[in-house]
C-alpha atoms as a PDB file:
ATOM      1  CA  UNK A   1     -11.338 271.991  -5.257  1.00  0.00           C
ATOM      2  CA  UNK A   2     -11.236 268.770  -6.760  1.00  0.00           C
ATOM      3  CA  UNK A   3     -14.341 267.031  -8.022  1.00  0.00           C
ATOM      4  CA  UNK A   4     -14.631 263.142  -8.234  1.00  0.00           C
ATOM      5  CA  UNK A   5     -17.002 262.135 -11.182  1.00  0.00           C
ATOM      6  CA  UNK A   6     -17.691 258.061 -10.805  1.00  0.00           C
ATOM      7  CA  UNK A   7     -18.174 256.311 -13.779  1.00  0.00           C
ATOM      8  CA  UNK A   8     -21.621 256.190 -14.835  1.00  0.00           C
ATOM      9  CA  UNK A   9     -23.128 252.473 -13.745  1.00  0.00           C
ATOM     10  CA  UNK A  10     -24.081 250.162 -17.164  1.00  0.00           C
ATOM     11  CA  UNK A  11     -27.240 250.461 -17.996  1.00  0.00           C
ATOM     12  CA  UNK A  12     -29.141 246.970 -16.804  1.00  0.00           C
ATOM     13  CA  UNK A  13     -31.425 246.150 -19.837  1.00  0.00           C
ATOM     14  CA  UNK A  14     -34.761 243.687 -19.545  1.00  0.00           C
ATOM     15  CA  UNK A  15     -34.509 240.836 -20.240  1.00  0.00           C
ATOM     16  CA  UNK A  16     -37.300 240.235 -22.986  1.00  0.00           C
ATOM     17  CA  UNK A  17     -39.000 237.176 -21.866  1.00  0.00           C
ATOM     18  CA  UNK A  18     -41.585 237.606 -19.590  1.00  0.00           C
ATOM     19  CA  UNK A  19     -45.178 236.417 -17.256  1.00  0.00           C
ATOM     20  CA  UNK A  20     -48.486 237.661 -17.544  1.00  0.00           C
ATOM     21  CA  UNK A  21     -50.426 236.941 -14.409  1.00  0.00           C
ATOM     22  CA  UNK A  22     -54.376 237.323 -14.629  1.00  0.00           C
ATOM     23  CA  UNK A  23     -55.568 237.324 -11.001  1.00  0.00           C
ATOM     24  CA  UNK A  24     -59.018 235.867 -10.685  1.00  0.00           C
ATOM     25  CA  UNK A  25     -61.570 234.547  -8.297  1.00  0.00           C
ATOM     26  CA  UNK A  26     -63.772 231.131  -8.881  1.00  0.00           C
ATOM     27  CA  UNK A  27     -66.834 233.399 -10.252  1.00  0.00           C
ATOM     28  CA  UNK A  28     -64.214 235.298 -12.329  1.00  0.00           C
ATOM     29  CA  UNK A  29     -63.694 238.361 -10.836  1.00  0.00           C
ATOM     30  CA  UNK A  30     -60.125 239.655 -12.391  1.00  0.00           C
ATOM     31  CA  UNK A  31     -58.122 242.327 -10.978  1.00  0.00           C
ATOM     32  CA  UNK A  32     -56.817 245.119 -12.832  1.00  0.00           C
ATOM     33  CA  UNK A  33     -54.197 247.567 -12.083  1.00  0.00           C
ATOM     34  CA  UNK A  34     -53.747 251.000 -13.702  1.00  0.00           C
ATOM     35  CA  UNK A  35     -49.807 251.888 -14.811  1.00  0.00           C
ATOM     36  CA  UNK A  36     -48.271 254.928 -13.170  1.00  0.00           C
ATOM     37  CA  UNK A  37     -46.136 255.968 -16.380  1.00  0.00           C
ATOM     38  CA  UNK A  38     -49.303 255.239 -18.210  1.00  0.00           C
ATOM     39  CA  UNK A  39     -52.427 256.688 -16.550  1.00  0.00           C
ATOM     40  CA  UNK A  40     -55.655 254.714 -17.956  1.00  0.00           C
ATOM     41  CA  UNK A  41     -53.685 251.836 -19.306  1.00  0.00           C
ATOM     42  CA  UNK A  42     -55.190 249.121 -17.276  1.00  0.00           C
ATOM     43  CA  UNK A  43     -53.652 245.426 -17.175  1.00  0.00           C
ATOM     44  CA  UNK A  44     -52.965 242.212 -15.469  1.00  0.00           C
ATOM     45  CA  UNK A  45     -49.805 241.951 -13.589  1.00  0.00           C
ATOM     46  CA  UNK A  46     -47.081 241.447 -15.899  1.00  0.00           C
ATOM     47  CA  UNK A  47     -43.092 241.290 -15.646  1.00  0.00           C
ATOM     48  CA  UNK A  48     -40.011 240.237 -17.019  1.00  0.00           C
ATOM     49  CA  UNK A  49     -37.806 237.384 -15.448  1.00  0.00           C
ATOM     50  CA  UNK A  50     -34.544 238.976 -13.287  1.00  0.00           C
ATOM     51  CA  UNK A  51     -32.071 236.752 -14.167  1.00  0.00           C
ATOM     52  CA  UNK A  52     -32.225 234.065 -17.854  1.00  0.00           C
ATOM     53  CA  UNK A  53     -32.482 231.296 -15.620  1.00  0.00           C
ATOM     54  CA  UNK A  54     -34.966 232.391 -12.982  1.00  0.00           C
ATOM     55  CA  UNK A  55     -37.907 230.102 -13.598  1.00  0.00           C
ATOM     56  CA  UNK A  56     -41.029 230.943 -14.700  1.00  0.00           C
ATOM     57  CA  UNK A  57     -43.578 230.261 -11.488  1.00  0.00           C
ATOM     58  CA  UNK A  58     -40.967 231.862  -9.753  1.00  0.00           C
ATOM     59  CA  UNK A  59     -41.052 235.172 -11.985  1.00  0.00           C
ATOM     60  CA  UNK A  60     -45.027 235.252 -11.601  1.00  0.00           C
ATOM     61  CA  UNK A  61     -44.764 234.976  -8.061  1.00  0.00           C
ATOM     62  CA  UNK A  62     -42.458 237.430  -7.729  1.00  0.00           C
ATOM     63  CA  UNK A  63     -44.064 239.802 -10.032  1.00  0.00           C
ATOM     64  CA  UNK A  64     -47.664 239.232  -8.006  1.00  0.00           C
ATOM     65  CA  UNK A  65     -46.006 240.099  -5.107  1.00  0.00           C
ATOM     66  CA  UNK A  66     -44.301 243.271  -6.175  1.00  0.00           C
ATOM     67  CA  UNK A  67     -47.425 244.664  -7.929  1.00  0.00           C
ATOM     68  CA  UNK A  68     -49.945 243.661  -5.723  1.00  0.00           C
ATOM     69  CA  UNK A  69     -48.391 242.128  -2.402  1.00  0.00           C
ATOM     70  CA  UNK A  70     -50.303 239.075  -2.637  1.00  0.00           C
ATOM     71  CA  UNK A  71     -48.329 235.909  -1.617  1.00  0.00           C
ATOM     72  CA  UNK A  72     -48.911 233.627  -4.925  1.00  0.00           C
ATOM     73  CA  UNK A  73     -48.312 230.226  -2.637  1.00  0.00           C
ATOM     74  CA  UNK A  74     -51.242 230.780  -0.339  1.00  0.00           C
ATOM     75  CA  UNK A  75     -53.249 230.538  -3.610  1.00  0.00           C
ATOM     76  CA  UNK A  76     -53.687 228.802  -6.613  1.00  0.00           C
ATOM     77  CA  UNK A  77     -50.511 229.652  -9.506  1.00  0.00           C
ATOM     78  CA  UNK A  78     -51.977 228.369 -12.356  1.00  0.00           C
ATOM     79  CA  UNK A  79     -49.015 227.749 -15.656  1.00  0.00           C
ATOM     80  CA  UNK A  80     -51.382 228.421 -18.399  1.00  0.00           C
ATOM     81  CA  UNK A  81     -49.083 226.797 -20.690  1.00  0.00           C
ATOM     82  CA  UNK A  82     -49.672 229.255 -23.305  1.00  0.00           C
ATOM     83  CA  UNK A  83     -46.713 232.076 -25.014  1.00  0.00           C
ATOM     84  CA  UNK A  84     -46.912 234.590 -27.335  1.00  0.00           C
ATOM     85  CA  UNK A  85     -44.823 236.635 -29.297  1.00  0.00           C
ATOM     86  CA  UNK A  86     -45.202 240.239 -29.568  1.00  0.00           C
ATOM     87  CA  UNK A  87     -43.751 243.734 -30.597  1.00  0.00           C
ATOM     88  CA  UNK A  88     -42.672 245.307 -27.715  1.00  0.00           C
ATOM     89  CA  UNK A  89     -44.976 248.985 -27.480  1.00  0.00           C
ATOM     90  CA  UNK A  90     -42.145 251.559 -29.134  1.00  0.00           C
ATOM     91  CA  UNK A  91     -42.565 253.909 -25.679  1.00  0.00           C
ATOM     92  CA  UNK A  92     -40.804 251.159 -24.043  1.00  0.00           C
ATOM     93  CA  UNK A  93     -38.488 249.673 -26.101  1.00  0.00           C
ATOM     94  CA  UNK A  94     -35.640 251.853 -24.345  1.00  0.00           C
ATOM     95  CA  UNK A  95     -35.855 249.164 -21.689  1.00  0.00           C
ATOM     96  CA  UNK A  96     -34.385 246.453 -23.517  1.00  0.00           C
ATOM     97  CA  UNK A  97     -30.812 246.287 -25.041  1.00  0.00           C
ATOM     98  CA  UNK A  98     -30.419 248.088 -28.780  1.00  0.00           C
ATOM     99  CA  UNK A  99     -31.842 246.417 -31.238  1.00  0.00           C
ATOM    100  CA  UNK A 100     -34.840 244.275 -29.328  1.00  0.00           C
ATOM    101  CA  UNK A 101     -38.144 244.462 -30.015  1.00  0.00           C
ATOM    102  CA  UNK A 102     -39.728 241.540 -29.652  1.00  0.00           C
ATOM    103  CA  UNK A 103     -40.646 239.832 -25.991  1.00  0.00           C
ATOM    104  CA  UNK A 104     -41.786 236.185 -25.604  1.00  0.00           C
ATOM    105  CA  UNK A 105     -44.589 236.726 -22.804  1.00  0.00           C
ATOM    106  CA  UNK A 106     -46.106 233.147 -21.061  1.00  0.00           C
ATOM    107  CA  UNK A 107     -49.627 233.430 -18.791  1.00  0.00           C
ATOM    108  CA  UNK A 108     -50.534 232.215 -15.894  1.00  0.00           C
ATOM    109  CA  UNK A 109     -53.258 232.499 -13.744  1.00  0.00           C
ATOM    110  CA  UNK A 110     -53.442 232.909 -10.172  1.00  0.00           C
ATOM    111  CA  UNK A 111     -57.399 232.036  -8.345  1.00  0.00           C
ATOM    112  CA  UNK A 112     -57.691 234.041  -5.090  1.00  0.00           C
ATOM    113  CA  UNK A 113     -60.841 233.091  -2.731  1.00  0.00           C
ATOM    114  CA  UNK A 114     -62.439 236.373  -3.371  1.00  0.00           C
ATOM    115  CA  UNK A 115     -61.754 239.845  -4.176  1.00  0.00           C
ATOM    116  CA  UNK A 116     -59.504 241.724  -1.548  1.00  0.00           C
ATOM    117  CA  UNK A 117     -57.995 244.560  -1.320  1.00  0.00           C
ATOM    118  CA  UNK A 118     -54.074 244.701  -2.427  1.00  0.00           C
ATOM    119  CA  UNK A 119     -50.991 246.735  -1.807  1.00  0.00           C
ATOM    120  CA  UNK A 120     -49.652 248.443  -4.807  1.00  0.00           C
ATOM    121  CA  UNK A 121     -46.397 249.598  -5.903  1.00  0.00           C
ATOM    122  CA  UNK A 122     -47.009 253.352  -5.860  1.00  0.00           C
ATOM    123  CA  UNK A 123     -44.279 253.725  -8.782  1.00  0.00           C
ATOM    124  CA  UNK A 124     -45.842 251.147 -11.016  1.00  0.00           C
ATOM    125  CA  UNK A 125     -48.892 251.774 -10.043  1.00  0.00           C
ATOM    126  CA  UNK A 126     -51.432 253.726  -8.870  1.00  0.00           C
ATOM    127  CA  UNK A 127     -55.073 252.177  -8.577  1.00  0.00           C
ATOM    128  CA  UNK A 128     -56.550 248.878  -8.716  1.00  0.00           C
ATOM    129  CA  UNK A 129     -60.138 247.599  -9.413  1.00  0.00           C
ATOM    130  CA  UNK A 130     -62.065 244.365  -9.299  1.00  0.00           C
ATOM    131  CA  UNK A 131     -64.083 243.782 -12.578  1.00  0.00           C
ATOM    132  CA  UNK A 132     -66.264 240.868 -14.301  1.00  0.00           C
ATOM    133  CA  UNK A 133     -64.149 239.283 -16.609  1.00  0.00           C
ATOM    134  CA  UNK A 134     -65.946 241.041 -19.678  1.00  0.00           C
ATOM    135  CA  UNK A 135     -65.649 244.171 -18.326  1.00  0.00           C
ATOM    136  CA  UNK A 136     -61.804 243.597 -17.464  1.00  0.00           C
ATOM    137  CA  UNK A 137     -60.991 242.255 -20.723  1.00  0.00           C
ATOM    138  CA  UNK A 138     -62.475 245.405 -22.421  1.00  0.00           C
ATOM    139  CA  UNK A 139     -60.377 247.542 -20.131  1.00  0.00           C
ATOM    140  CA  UNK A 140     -56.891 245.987 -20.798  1.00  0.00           C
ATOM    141  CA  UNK A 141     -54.867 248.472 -23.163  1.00  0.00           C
ATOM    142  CA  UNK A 142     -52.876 245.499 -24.704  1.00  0.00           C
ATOM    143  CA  UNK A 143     -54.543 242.917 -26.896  1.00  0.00           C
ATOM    144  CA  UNK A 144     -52.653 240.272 -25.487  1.00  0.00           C
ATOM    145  CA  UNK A 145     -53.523 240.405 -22.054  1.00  0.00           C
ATOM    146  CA  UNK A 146     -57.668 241.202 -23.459  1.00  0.00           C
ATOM    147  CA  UNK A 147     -56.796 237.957 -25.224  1.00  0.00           C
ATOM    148  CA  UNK A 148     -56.011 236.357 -21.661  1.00  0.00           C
ATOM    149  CA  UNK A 149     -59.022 237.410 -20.219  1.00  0.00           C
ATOM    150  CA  UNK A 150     -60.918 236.540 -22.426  1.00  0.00           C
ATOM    151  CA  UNK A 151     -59.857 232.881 -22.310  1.00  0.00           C
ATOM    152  CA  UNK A 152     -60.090 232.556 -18.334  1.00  0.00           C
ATOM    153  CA  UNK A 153     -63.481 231.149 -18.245  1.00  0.00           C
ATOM    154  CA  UNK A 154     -62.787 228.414 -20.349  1.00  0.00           C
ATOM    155  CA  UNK A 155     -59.479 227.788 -18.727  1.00  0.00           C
ATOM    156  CA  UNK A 156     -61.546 227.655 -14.943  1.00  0.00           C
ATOM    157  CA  UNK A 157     -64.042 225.517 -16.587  1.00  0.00           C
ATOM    158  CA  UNK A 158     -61.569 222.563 -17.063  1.00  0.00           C
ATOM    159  CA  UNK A 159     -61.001 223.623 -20.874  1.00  0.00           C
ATOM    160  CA  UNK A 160     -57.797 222.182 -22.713  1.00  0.00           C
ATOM    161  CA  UNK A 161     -55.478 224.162 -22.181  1.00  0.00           C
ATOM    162  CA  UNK A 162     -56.744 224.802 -17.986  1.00  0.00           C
ATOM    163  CA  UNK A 163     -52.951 224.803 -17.396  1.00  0.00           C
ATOM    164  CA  UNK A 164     -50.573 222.894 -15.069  1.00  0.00           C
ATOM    165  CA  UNK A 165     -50.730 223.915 -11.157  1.00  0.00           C
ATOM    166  CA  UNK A 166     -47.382 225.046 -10.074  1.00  0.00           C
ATOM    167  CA  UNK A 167     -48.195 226.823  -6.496  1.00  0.00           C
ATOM    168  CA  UNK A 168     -45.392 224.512  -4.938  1.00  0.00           C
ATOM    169  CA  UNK A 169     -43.120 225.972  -7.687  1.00  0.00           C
ATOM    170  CA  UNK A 170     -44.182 229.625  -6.674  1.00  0.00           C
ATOM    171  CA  UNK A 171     -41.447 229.899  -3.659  1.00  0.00           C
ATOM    172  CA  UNK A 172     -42.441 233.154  -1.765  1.00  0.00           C
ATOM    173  CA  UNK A 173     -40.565 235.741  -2.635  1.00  0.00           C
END
């Protein structure tokens, strides 16, 4: 008997630019979402764009409705205006094409009415909670997205950097 082997398919690296999404409510509620691969690593909803020319509001409303199912456009996508550069965690550096280690990550911020309850993807993820946004930011396992948190009540209240509203930009996915 003969057997047919197919060529292995190339490996399809990240690309390592990415949205952080913090998911809030006017009294500043923030959802959370705990990773699968990583049980008790809590964080915002996070992803990396598909394609190098796949714009931004469009990656962070694509991202919030993978994660969470949450249609970003009936809501408020907020473009916090805001990027950081960080070391990408070593545990998942075999994600991105040799050599990378570095991602360029940009917030946003996306103001629901009220908490509700949201459909996860059970491989990314497995439970979600509702917190105060003190208690959230002490539950995120990166610093970054602590960081992001943290700085959500002075972005709602108007502060300098409140960020540029870009729901019409957030085509559903």
């Amino acid at each position: 008997m003969l057997w047919f082997v197919p060529a292995a398919l190339p490996m399809r690296y990240k690309i390592p630019e990415s949205v952080l999404v913090v998911i809030h409510t006017p009294d500043l509620q923030v959802l959370l979402i705990e990773r699968a691969d990583r049980p008790g690593y809590w964080q915002s909803v996070t992803g990396s764009l598909d394609a190098e020319d796949e714009p931004l509001p469009m990656t962070a409303a694509r991202e919030v409705a993978e994660e969470t199912g949450l249609i970003a456009s009936r809501y408020s996508l907020t473009d916090w205006q805001h990027t950081i550069d960080y070391e990408i965690y070593p545990q998942w550096r075999h994600r991105y094409a040799p050599g990378i280690t570095r991602n360029t990550e940009h917030w946003f911020g996306l103001c629901v009415p009220a908490p509700m309850p949201v459909t996860l993807a059970p491989r990314e993820h497995l439970r979600f909670e509702w917190l105060p946004w003190q208690a959230a930011a002490a539950r995120c396992f990166s610093s970054s997205n602590a960081e992001a948190v943290r700085q959500l009540a002075w972005r709602v209240a108007g502060g300098q950097g409140a960020g540029l509203d870009v729901t019409n930009g957030a085509a559903a996915p």
